[in-house]
Protein backbone atom coordinates (compact mmCIF):
# COMPACT_ATOMS: atom_id res chain seq x y z
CA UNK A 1 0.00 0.00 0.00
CA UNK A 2 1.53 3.61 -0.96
CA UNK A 3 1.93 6.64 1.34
CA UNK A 4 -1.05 8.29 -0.73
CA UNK A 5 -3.40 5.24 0.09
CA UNK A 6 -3.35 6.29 3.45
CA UNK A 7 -5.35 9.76 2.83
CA UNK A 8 -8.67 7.83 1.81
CA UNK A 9 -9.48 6.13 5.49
CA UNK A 10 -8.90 6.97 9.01
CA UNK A 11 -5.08 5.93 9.47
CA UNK A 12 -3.85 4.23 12.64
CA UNK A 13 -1.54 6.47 14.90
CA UNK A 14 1.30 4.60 13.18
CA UNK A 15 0.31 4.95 9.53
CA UNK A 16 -0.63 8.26 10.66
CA UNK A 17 2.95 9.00 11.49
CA UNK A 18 4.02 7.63 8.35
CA UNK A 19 2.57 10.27 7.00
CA UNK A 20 3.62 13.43 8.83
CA UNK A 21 7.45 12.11 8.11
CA UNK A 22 6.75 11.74 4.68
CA UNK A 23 5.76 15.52 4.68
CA UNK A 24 8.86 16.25 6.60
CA UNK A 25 10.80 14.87 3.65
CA UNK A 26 9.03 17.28 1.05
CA UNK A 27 9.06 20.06 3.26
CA UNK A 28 12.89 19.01 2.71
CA UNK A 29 13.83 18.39 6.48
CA UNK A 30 17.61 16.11 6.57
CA UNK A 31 17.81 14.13 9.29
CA UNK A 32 16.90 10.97 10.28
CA UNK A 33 13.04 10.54 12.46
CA UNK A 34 11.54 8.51 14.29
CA UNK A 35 8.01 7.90 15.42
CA UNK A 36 7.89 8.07 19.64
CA UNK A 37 4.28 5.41 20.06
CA UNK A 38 3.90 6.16 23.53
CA UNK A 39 3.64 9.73 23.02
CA UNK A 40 2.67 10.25 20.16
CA UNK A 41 5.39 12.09 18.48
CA UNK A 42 8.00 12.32 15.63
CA UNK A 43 11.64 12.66 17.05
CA UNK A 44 13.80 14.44 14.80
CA UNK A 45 17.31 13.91 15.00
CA UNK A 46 20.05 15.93 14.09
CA UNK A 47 20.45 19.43 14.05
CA UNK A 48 18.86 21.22 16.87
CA UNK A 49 16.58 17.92 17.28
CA UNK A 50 13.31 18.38 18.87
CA UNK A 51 10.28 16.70 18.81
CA UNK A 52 6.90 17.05 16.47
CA UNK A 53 3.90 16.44 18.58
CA UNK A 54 1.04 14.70 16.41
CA UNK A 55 -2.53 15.29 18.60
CA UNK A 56 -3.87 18.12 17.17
CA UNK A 57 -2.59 17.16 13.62
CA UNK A 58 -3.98 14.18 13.61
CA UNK A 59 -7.55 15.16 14.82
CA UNK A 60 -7.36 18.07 11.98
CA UNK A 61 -6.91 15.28 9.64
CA UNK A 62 -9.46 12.65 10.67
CA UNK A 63 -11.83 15.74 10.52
CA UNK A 64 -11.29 17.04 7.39
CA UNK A 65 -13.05 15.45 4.33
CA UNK A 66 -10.96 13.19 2.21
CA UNK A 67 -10.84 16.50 -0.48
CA UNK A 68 -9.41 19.07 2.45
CA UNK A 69 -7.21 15.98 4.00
CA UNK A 70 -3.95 16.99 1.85
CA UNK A 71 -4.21 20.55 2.97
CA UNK A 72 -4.09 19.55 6.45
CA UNK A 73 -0.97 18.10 5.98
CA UNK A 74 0.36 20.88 3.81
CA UNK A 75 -0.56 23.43 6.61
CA UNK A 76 0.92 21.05 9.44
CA UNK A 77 4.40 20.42 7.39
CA UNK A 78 5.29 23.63 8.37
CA UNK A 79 6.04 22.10 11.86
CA UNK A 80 9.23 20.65 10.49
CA UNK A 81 10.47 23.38 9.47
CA UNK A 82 12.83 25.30 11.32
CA UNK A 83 11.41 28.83 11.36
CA UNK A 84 14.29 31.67 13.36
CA UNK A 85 12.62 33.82 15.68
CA UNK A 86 14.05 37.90 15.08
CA UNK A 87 16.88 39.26 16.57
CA UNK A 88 15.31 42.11 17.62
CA UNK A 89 12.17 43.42 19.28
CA UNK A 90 11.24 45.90 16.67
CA UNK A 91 11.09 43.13 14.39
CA UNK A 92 9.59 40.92 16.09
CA UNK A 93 6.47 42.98 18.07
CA UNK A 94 4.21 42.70 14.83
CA UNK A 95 3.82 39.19 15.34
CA UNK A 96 3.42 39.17 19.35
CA UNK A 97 -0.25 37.82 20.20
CA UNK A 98 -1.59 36.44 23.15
CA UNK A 99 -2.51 32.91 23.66
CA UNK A 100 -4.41 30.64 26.19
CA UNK A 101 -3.90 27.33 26.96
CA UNK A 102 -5.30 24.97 29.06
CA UNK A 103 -2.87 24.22 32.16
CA UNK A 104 -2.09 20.77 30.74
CA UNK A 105 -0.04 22.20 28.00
CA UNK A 106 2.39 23.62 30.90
CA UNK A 107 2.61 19.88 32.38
CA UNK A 108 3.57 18.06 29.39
CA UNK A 109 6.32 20.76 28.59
CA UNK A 110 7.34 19.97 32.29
CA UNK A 111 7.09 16.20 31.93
CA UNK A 112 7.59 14.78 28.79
CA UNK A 113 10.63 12.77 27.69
CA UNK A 114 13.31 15.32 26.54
CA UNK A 115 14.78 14.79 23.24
CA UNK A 116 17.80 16.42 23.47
CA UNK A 117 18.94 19.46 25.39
CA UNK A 118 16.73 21.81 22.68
CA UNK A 119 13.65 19.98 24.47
CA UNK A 120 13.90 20.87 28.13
CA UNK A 121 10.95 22.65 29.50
CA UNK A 122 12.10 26.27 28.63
CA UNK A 123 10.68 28.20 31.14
CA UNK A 124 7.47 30.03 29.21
CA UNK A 125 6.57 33.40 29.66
CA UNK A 126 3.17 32.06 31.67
CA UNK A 127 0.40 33.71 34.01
CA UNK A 128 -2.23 32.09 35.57
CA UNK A 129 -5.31 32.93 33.63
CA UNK A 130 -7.85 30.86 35.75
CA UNK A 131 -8.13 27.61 37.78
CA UNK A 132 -7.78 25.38 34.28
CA UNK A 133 -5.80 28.29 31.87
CA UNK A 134 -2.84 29.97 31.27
CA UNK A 135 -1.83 32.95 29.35
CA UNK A 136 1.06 33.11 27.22
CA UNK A 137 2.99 34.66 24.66
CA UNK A 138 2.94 33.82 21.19
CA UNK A 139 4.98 34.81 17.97
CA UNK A 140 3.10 34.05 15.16
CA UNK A 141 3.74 33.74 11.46
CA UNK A 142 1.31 32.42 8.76
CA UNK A 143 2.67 29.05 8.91
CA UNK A 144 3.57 28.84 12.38
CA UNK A 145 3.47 29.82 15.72
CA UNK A 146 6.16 29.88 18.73
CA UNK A 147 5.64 30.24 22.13
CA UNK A 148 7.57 32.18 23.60
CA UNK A 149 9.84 31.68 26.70
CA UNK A 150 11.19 34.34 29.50
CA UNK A 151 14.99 33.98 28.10
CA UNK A 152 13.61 35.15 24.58
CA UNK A 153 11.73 38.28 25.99
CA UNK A 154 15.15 39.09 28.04
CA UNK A 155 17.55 38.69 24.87
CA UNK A 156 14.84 41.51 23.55
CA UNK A 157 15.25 43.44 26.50
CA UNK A 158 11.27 43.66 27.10
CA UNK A 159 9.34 43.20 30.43
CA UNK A 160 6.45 40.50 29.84
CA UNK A 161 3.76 43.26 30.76
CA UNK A 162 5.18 45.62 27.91
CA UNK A 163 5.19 42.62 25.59
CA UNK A 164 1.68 41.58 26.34
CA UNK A 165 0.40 44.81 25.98
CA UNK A 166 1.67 45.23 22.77
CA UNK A 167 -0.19 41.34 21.54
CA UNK A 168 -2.88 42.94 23.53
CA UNK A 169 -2.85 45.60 20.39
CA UNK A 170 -1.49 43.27 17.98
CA UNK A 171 -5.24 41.18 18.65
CA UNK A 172 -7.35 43.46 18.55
CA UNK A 173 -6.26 44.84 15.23
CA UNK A 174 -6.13 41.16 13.65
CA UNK A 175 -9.66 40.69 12.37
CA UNK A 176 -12.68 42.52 12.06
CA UNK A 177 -15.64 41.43 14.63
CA UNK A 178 -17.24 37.79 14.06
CA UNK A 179 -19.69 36.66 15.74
CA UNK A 180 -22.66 34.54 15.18
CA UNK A 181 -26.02 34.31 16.50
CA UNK A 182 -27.03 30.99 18.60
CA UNK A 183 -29.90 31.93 20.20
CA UNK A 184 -32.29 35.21 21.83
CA UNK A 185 -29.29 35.94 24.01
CA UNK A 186 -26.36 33.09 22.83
CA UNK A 187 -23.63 34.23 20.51
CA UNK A 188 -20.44 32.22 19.19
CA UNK A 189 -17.13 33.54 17.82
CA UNK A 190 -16.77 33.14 13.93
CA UNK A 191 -12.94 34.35 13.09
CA UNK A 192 -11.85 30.42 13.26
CA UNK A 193 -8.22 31.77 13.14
CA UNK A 194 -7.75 30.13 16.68
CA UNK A 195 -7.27 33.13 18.27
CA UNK A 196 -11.09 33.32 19.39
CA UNK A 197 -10.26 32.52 23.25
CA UNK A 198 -7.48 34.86 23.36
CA UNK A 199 -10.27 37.21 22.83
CA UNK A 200 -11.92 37.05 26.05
CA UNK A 201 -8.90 39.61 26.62
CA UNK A 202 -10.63 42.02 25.37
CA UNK A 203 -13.77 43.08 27.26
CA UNK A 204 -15.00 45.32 24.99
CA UNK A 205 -15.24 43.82 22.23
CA UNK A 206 -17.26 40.95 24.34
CA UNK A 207 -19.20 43.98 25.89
CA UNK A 208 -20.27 45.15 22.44
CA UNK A 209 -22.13 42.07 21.36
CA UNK A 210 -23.23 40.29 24.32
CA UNK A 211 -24.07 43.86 27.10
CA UNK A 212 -22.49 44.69 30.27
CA UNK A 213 -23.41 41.25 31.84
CA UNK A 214 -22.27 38.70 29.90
CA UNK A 215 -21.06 34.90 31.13
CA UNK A 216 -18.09 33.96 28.88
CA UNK A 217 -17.13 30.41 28.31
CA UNK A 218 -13.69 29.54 25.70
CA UNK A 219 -13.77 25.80 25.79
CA UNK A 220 -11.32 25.54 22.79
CA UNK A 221 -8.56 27.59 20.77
CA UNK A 222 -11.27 28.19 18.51
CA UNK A 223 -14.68 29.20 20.29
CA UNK A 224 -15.60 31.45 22.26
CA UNK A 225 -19.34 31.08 23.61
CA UNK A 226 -21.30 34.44 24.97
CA UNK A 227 -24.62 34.55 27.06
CA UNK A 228 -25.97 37.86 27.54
CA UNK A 229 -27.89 36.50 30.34
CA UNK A 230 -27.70 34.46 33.49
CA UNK A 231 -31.03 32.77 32.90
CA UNK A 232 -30.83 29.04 34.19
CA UNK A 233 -31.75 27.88 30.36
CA UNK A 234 -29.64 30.20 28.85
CA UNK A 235 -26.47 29.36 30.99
CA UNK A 236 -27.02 24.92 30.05
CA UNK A 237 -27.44 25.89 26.88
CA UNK A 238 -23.81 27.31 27.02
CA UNK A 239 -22.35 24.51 28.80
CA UNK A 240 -24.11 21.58 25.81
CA UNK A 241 -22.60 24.07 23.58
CA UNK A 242 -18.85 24.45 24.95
CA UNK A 243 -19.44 20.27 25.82
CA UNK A 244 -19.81 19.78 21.92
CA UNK A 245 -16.74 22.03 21.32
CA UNK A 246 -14.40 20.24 23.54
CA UNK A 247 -15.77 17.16 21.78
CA UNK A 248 -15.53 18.03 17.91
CA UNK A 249 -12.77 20.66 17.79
CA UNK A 250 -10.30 19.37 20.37
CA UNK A 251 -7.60 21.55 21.49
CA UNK A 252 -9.78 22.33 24.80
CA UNK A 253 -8.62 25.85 26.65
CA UNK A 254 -11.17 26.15 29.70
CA UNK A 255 -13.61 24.20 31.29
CA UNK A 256 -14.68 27.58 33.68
CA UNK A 257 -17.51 30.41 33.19
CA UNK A 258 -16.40 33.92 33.45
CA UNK A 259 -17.50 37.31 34.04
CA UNK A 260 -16.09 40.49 34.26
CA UNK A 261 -15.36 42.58 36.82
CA UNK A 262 -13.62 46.10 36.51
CA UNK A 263 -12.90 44.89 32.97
CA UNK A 264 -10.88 41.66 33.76
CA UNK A 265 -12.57 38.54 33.60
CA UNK A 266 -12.86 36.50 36.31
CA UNK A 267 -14.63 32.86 37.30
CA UNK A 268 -18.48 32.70 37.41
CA UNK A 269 -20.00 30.70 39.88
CA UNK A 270 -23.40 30.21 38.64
CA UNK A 271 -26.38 30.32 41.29
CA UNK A 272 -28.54 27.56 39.90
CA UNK A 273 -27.84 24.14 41.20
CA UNK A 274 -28.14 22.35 37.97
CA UNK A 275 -26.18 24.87 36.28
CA UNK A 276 -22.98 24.45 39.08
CA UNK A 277 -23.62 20.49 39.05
CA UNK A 278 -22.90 20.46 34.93
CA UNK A 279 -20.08 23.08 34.56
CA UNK A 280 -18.16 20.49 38.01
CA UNK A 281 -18.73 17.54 35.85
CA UNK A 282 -17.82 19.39 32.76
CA UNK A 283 -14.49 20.24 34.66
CA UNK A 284 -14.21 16.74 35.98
CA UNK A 285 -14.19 15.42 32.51
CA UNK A 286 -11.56 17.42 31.75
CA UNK A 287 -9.77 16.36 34.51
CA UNK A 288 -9.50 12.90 33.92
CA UNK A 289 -8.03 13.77 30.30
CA UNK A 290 -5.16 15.24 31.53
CA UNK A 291 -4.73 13.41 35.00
CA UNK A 292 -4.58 10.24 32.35
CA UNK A 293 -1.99 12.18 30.42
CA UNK A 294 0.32 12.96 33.64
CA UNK A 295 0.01 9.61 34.52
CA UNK A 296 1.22 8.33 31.05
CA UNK A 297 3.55 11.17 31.44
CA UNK A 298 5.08 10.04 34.90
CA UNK A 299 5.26 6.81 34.27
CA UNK A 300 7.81 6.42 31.97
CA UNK A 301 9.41 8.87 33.89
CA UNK A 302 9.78 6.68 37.04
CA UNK A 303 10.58 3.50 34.66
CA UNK A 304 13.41 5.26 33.12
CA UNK A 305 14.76 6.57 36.45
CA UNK A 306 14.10 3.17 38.08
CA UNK A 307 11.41 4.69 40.53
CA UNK A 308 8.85 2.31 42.01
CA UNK A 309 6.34 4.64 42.71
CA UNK A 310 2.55 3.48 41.69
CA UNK A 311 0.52 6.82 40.15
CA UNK A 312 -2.83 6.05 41.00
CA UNK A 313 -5.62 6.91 38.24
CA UNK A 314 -8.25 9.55 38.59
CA UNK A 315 -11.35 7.55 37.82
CA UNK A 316 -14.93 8.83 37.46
CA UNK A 317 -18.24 7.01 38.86
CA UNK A 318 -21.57 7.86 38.63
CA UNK A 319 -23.69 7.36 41.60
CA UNK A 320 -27.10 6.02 42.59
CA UNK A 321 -28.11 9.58 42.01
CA UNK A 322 -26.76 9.82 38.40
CA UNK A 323 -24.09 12.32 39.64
CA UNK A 324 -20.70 12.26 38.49
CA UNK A 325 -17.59 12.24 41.20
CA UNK A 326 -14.31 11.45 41.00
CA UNK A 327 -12.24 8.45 42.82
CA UNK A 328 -8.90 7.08 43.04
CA UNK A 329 -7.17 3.83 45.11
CA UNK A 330 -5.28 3.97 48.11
CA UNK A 331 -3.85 0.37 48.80
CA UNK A 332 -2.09 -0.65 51.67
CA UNK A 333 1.67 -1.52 51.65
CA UNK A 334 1.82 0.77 48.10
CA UNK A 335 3.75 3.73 47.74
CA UNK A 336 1.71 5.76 45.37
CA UNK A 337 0.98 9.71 44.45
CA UNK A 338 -2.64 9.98 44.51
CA UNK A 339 -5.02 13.15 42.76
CA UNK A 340 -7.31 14.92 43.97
CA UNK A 341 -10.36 13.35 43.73
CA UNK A 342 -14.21 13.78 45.03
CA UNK A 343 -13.30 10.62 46.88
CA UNK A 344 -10.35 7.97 47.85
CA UNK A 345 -11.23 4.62 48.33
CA UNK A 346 -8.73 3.32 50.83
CA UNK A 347 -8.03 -0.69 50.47
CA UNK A 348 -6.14 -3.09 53.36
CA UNK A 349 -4.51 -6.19 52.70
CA UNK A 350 -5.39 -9.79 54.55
CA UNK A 351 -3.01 -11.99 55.81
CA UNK A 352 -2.10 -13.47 52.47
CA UNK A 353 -1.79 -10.17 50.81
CA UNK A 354 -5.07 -9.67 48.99
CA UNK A 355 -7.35 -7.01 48.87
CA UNK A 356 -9.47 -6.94 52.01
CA UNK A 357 -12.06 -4.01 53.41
CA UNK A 358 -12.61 -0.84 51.79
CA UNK A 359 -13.32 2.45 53.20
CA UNK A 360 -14.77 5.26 50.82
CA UNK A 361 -13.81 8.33 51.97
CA UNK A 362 -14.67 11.97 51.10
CA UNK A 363 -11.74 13.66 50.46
CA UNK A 364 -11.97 16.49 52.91
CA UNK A 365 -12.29 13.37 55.59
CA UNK A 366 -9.11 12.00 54.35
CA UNK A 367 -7.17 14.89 55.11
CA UNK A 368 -8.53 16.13 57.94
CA UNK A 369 -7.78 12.84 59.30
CA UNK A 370 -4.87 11.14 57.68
CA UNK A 371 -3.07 14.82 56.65
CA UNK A 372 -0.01 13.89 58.06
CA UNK A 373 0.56 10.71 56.17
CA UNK A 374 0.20 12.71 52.82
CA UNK A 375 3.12 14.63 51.09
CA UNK A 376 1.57 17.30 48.59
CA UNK A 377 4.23 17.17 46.09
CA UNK A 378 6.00 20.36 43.69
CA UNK A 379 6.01 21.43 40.59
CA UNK A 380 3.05 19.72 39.17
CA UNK A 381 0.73 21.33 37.58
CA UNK A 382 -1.86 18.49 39.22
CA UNK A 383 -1.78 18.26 42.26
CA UNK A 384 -0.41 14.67 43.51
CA UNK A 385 -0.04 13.71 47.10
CA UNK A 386 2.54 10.82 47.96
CA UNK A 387 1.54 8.24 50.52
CA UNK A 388 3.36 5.28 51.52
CA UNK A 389 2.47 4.73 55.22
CA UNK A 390 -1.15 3.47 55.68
CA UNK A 391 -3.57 4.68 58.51
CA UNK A 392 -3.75 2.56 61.34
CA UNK A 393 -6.62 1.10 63.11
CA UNK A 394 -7.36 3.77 64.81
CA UNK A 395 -7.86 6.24 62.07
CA UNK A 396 -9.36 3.77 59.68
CA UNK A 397 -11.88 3.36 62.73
CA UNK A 398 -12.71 7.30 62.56
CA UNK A 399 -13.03 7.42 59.11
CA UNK A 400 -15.65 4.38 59.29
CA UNK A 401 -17.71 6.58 61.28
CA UNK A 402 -17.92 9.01 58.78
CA UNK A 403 -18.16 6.63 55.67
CA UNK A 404 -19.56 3.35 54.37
CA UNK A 405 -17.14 1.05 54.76
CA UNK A 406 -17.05 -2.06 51.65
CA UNK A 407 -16.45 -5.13 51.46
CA UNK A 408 -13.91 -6.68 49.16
CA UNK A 409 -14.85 -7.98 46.17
């Protein structure tokens, strides 16, 4: 079967990466690549090295119809190509714009394999946007876009607040306004340049379309969803919307509702039960994506460095009550680094070593009870929390009086 055989059916991650080396090649890149499974990535050797990753390239692909499918990969070549950044400021501050990014982006810069001393985190010029965002600086050409790190803005000799001011400028002189109509008070971004959550920067423009009131969700790159209301229908209607986003478009920014206050926008916590209870799952969902990607993440770390260390999954259940909530496992005898979950269900060994009685905890109880027995560890943009010692009778005892205790299976 031929490279081009591959454009007329959804390839396998493999084929797939077939593929996006074959582009490298026309797009005339030298050196010698190699397709990295577990993470889905092209290594390229030689040179300054690096890695390629493949996600969003690949979903852009299996989206597009089998017509568009070759511009996709004409668009994405230009990832291979090494592209110099400009000496100067002056040169450079045209192309400055703002971007955010979902807070998982920041951990797998922190934690995936390096490739190379040219693939060490590099230290981005980041600021915490929201609970689930980050801003950050972008330089952006027609074919590609670099973030940008705080050792590039200091070889320019420019303070990160001058610099974002300027992409600030830079963003809201890019397009005309683009909106489109959902609904009596629902309105969606149209410039599809993905640059429509960096727009939530500027208030104004929101202001214009959606009043003085609006709730602001940007669930991807791409979209950014108004309400110019806080009716109860109004506001679910939002979250289906942003829900479908995450799910069609990929690339997910923010899980959180915003409003704005003295021009800055800020979280929304919504009034209406129903309402809170969908954006927490909605958040919860996206939590378990990018727990499961630290995990993957940290454990090849720890098997390369020879660490036994077991990184315990954040799982979600629904309940008797159709509600969704988070749990992970806390076994007896295991050293483990546990997330943050609605719940922990704590599991002791029998004599022989299997699985015996289960407590399930809440996980305020946990720590309010077994605190000191839990390490919250740095630098992750997840929280983790080693354990290794196990509570003793006498704490498994108070928990059981605050829990159900079950029985092993």
């Amino acid at each position: 079967m031929g490279i081009l055989d591959l454009f007329f059916r959804k390839p396998t991650p493999e084929k797939f990466a077939q593929i996006a080396m074959q582009a490298a090649r026309e797009r005339g890149h030298p050196g010698p690549m190699e397709f990295d499974a577990p993470n889905f990535r092209v290594v390229l050797h030689g040179g300054e090295g690096g890695a390629i990753n493949l996600h969003n390239f690949y979903h852009d692909y299996c989206q597009a119809s089998r017509a568009g499918r070759r511009a996709v990969v004409d668009k994405y070549s230009n990832l291979f190509v090494q592209a110099e950044i400009p000496d100067t400021f002056e040169e450079a501050r045209p192309n400055l714009l703002p971007v955010l990014r979902a807070g998982a982006f920041l951990q797998a810069a922190q934690l995936a394999p390096q490739v190379g001393a040219s693939s060490a985190n590099p230290g981005f010029a980041a600021t915490d946007f929201s609970l689930d965002t980050v801003m950050l600086l972008a330089w952006d050409t027609e074919h590609l876009t670099r973030i940008l790190d705080t050792s590039q803005l200091e070889q320019w000799g420019v303070t990160a607040e001058a610099a974002t001011a300027i992409a600030l400028d830079n963003l809201r002189d890019l397009a005309p306004e683009r909106f489109v109509q959902l609904g009596a008070n629902l309105y969606a971004s149209d410039w599809n340049d993905a640059y429509d959550s960096s727009r939530i920067l500027l208030p104004d423009l929101i202001h214009r379309v959606a009043g003085q009131h609006p709730v602001v969700m940007i669930p991807t790159r791409g979209r950014m969803l108004l309400s110019a209301s806080h009716n109860r229908d109004d506001l679910l209607t939002l979250l289906s919307y942003a829900q479908s986003a995450m799910a069609t478009e990929g690339r997910r920014v923010s899980t959180a509702m915003y409003a704005f206050v003295d021009g800055k926008a800020v979280p929304y916590t919504p009034g209406d039960e129903e309402v809170a209870r969908k954006q927490a799952d909605l958040r919860r969902m996206a939590l378990q994506e990018d727990y499961a990607e630290q995990k993957q993440l940290l454990d090849q770390q720890f098997e390369k460095q020879g660490t036994d260390v077991f990184v315990a999954t954040y799982m979600l259940v629904k309940g008797e009550d159709e509600r969704i909530f988070s749990v992970s496992t806390w076994t007896a005898g295991v050293e483990a680094l546990l997330p943050e979950t609605d719940r922990i269900v704590l599991v002791s060994l029998d004599a022989s070593g299997a699985a015996g009685r289960r407590w399930n905890v809440a996980w305020a109880d946990l720590v309010a009870a077994a605190g000191h027995l839990m390490l919250r560890q740095d630098g992750y943009q997840l929280p983790r929390w080693r354990v290794s010692a196990f509570p003793d009778e006498a704490l498994l005892a108070a928990l059981e009086a605050k829990t159900d205790t079950l029985s092993a299976e």
